[in-house]
Structures are given as C-alpha cells and as structure tokens.
Protein backbone atom coordinates (compact mmCIF):
# COMPACT_ATOMS: atom_id res chain seq x y z
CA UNK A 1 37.09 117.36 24.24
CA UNK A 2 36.79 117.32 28.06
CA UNK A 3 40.39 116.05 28.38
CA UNK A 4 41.12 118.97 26.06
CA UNK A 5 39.63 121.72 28.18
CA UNK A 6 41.23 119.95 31.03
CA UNK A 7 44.57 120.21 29.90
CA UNK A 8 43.66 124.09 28.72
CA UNK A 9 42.68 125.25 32.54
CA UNK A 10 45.42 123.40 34.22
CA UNK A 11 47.87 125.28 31.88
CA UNK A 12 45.73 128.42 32.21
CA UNK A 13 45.67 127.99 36.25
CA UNK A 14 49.44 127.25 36.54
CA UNK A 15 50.31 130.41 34.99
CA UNK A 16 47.83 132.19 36.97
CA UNK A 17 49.23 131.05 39.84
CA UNK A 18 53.28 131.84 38.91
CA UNK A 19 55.35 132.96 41.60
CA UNK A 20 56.46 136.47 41.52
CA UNK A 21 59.69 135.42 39.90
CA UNK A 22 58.02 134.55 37.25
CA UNK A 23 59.78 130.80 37.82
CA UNK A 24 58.08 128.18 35.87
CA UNK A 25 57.35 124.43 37.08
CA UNK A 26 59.35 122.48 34.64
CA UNK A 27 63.38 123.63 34.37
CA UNK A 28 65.05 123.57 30.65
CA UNK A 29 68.35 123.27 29.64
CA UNK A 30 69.38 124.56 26.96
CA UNK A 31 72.86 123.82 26.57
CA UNK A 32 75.11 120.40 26.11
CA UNK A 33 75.58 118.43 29.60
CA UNK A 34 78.19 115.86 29.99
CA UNK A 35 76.61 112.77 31.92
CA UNK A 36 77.34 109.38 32.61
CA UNK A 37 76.02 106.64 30.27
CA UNK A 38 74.10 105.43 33.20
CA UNK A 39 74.08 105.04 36.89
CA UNK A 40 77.59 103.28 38.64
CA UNK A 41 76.61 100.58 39.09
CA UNK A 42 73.28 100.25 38.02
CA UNK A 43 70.17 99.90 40.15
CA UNK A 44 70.00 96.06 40.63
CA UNK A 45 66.52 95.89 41.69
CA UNK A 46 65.60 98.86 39.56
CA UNK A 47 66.95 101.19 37.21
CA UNK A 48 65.60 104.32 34.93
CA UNK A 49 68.41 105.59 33.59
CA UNK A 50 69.85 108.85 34.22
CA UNK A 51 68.94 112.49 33.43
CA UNK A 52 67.86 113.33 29.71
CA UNK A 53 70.17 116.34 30.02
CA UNK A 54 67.20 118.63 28.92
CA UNK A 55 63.88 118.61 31.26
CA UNK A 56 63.29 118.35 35.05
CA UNK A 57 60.22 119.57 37.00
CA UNK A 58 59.98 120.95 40.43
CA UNK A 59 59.65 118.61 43.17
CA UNK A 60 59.09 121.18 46.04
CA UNK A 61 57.74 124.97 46.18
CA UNK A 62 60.50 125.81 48.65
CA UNK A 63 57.98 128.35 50.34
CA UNK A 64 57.60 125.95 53.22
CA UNK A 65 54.42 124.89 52.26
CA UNK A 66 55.70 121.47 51.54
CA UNK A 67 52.57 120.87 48.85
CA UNK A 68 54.00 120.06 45.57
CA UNK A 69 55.69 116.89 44.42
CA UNK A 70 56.63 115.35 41.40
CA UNK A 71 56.25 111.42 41.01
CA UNK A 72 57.06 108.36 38.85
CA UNK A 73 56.33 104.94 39.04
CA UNK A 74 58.64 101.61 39.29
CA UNK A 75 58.16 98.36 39.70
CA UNK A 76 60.40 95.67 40.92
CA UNK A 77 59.95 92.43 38.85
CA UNK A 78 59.44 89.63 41.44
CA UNK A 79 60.62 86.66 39.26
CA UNK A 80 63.13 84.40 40.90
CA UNK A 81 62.33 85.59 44.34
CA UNK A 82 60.68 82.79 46.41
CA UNK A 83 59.22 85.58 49.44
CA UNK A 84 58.32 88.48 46.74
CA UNK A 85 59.37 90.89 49.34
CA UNK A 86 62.81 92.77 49.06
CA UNK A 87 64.25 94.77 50.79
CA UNK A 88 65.91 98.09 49.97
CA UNK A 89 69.17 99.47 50.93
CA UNK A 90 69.78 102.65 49.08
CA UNK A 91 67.91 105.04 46.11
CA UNK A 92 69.70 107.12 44.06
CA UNK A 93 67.75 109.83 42.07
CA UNK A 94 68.86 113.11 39.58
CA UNK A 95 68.06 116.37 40.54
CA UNK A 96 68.69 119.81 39.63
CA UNK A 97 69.54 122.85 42.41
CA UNK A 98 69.51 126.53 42.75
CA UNK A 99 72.68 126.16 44.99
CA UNK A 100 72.12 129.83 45.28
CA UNK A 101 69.75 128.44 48.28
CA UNK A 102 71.30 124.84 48.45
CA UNK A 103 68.46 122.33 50.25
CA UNK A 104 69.24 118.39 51.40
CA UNK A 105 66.93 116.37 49.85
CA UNK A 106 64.85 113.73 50.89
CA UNK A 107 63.36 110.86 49.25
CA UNK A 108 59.83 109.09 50.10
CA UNK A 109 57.84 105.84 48.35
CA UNK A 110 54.30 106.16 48.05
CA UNK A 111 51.90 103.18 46.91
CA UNK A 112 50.40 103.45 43.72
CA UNK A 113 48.03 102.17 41.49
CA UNK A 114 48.51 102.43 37.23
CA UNK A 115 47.00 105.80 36.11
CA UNK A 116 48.32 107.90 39.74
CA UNK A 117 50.76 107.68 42.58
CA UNK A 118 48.13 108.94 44.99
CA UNK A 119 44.21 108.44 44.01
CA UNK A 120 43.94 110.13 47.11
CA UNK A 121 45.88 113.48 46.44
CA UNK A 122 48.02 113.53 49.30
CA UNK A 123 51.63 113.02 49.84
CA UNK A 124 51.84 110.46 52.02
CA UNK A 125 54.52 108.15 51.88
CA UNK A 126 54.33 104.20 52.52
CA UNK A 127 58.20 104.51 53.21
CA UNK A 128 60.43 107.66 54.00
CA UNK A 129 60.71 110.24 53.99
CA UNK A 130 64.91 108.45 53.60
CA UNK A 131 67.11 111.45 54.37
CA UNK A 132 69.89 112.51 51.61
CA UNK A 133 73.75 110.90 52.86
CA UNK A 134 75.82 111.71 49.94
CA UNK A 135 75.42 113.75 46.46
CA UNK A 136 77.96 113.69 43.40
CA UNK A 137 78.01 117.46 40.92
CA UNK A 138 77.35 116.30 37.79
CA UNK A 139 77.59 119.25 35.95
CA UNK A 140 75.95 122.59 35.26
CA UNK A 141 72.17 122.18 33.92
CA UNK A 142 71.36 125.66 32.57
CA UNK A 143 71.41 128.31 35.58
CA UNK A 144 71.07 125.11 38.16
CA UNK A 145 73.33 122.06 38.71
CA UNK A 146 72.72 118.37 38.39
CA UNK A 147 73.67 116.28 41.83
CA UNK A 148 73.32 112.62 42.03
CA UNK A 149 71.84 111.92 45.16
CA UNK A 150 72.54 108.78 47.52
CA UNK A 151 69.62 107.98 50.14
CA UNK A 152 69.63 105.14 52.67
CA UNK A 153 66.53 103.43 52.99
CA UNK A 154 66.53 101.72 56.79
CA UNK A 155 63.63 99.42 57.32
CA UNK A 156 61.89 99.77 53.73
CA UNK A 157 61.07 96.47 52.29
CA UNK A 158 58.61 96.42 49.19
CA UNK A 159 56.90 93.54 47.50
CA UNK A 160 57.64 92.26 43.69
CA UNK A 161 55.30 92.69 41.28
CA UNK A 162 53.39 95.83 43.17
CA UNK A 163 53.06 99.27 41.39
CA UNK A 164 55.09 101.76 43.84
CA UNK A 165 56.22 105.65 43.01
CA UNK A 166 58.95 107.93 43.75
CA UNK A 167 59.26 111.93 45.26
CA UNK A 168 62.42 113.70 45.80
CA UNK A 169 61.96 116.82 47.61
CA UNK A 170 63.61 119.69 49.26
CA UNK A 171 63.76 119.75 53.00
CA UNK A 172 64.14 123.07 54.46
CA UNK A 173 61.10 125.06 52.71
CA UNK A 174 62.75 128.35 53.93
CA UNK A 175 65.77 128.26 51.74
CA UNK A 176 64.36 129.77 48.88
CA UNK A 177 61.23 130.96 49.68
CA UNK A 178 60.84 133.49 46.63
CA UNK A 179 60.38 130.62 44.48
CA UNK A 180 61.34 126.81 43.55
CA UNK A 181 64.79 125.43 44.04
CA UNK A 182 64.52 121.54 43.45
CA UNK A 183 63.94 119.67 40.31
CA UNK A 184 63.45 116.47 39.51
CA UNK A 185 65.61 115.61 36.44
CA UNK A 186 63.78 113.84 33.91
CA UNK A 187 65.50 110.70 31.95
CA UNK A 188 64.93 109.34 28.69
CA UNK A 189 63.73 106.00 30.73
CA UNK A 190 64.48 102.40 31.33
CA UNK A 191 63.70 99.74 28.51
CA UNK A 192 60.07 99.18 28.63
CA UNK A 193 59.74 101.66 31.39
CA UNK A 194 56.13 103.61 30.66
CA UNK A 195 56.84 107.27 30.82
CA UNK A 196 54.12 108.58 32.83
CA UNK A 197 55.67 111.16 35.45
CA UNK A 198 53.04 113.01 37.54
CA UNK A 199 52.72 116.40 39.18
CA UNK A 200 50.36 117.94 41.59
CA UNK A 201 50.58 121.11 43.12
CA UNK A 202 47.29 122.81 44.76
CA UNK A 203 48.71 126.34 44.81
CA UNK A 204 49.66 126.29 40.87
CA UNK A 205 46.00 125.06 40.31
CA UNK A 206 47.05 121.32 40.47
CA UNK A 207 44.96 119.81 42.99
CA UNK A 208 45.15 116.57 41.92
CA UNK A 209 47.82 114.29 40.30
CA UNK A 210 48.08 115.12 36.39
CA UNK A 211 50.21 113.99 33.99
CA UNK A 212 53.24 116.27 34.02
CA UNK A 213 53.22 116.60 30.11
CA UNK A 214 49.11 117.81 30.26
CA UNK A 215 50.98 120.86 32.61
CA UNK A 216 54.88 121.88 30.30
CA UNK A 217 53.18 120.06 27.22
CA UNK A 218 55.71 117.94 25.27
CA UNK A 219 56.12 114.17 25.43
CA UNK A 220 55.54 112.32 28.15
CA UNK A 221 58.50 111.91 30.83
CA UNK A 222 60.48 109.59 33.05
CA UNK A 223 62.01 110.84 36.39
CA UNK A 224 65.57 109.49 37.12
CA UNK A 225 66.71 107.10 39.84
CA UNK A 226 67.84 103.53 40.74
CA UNK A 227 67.26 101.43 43.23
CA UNK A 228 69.42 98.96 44.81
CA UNK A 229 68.14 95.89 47.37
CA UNK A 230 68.04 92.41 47.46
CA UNK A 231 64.95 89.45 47.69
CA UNK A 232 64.46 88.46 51.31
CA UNK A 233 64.45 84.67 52.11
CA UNK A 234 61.13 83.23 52.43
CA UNK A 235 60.30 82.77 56.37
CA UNK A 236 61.21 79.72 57.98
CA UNK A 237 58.08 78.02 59.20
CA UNK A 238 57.93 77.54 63.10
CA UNK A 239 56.65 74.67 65.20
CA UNK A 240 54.38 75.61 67.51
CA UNK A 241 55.81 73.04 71.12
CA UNK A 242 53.11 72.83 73.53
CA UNK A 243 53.14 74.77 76.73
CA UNK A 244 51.42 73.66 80.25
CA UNK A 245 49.91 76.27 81.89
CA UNK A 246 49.92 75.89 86.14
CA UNK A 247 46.63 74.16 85.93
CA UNK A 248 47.90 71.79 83.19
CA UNK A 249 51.18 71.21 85.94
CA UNK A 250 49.53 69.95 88.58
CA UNK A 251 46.85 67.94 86.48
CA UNK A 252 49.91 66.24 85.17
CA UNK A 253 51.94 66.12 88.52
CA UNK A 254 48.76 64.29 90.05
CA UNK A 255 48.21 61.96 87.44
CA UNK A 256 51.88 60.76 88.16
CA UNK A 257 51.64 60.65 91.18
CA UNK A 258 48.36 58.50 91.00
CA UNK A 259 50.27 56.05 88.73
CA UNK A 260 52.96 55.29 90.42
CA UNK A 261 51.06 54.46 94.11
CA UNK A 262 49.56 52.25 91.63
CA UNK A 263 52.39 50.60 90.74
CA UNK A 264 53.49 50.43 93.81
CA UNK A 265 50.64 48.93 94.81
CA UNK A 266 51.00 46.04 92.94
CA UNK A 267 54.36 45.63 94.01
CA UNK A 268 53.85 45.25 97.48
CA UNK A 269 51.01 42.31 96.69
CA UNK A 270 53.08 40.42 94.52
C-alpha cells in the first residue's frame, strides 16, 4: 500500500509541476523508426542495445537549472582480466532532440549501488562530465530526432565487477528554456541486462531517485548506450634499491677508510 500511494503522489506531483508547455517527462513515438539492429560495432566492454524506437525520458530540464537526470546501470564483467580495472575510451548513448533548440550533450558515470545510482540524490559524477565529439541522425522519433552520440572518455578507468550508472544530458540549459529538449532513448536492453532506469527531478516533485516506470507507468526500461575499453595490465611490482642518505655517506666513506689503513697496516709489518 505505501509503495502504492508513493507511486500515486509522485505521478500526482509531476503533473503538478508541468511546464507551461504542457511537455511531459517521458517522449513517445508513435510512428515506425528505422534503426540499426544494434550498435557498429558493438560495445566490447559493454553493450545495451539500441533505442526501442518507442520511449525515451528527459535527461535535462533545459531551463538551466541543470537538476534532472535520467540514469541506468551497467556493469562490466571482470572475468579474464588479471588487474579488474579497465579503462575506457569512448561511450556511445541514444538520444532524442528538439533540434528546434539543438544542445551538445554530455555524458557523466556516477557510482552506484543495486536499487539507485545516487543513495545520495545528487548528480555527482565519479567520471565526466565526457563532452559530446561526434553524433550520427538516426531518424525522425515523433516531433524529435534520434542522434547517436560518440563521447571520449580521457582518464576514466572503472573496475570489473562494480555496479556503475549512466546520464546523458544537455549542456547549454538556455537553449530551450520553455521546456525539455533532451531525451534519453530507452532500449529494449542487453541479454540479462535488469531494466531498472531511474529518474529524479526535484522541480517535477522527484526529489529522490525513483524508478522511471513508478513516474510514465508502463514496464520497466533500459536506457541505450555502449561502451568500449579495454582491461589494463596488472602493475608491475617494483623493487624498492636502497638509498644512503649524507649521513649514511660518510658513515660508509669512514668505515673504508678505517679498513684499508688497516690493511695497510699489516702490510707494512709483514
């Protein structure tokens, strides 16, 4: 029952709180969209298949406020990799555009744990925000367009096995100020990929990260990117070669010194 009444105010708040547009959260399409079978090539350290064709959810208000995001989580299977730490050189996510007020796009990585990206409620990212270096039009997707989106990741290395989530966002917050102009495209989801996407969004009456479905109702959903990388060799263990220090020096400079008058010593008695 309380998750019930839960789900009833955050629905009741969101549309409460509606920008005078009228522009909802989640973005439909209604019509057929031609779309690749899958990301080229795939994400070799992670892939979650590409757009669904019929559902993505705003992952930035566009008023400049910079306080809603929409997540999902990955994780990079650490078998085979002696270090469990890779390293990752490029993301590649869906998302759908008012290019009435076209935005780049950025791309962050926030640590997670399994029920929320961020127990904490805040956007902040372990890694990024990656800025956007290429995007490919995939097609209309409704009154918006889908782009494929290219980020490079410099310096972001993540550990196997570790729970990690994903944000695209919109940039410039003045570019559409009257309402939202990014989406994250949902995607039907990798292979055993849980689909638990989450929103939060304090000024629709989201303050916390929710399940996106307990906000647009319908299934549960997947966002869509891949991510490419490789495992990083394990660390080559050093050998630590002792060092004299000045005192250490001359200790050792007097000690030969003292045993070779010895020596010579002898010498001259023999």
């Amino acid at each position: 029952m309380r998750s019930k009444s839960f789900a009833c105010l955050a629905i009741a708040a969101l549309f409460m709180a509606l920008p005078a547009a009228g522009q909802p959260v989640n973005h439909d399409n209604a019509g057929p969209l031609g779309i690749p079978d899958d990301f080229a090539p795939p994400g070799n350290l992670y892939d979650n298949d590409v757009s669904n064709g019929t559902t993505s959810l705003a992952s930035q208000d566009s008023d400049g406020a910079f306080n809603i995001r929409s997540a999902d989580d990955f994780t990079i299977d650490g078998a085979g990799c002696d270090s469990g730490m890779f390293e990752i050189t490029g993301i590649r996510a869906q998302i759908t555009q008012n290019d009435a007020a076209s935005q780049p796009i950025a791309f962050e990585l926030y640590d997670g744990d399994a029920t929320s990206p961020l127990p904490t409620n805040a956007a902040v990212p372990v890694a990024g925000p990656f800025a956007e270096v290429s995007r490919t039009n995939l097609g209309p997707f409704g009154a918006l367009t889908l782009y494929e989106i290219a980020f490079d990741t410099p310096g972001a290395i993540l550990d196997g096995d570790t729970i990690y989530w994903t944000a695209a966002f919109g940039t410039d917050g003045a570019a559409n100020a009257g309402g939202f102009n990014n989406f994250y495209a949902a995607s039907n989801g990798a292979v055993g990929t849980t689909p638990n996407a989450q929103i939060f969004s304090p000024d629709f009456g989201i303050p916390t990260w929710v399940a996106v479905e307990t906000v647009i109702g319908g299934p549960a959903l997947a966002y869509s990117f891949a991510i490419d990388g490789f495992c990083l060799a394990p660390e080559t263990p050093t050998i630590a070669i002792p060092t004299l220090n000045s005192w250490g020096l001359l200790l050792l400079i007097g000690l030969l010194a003292a045993v070779s008058m010895f020596f010579l010593a002898r010498t001259r008695r023999v």
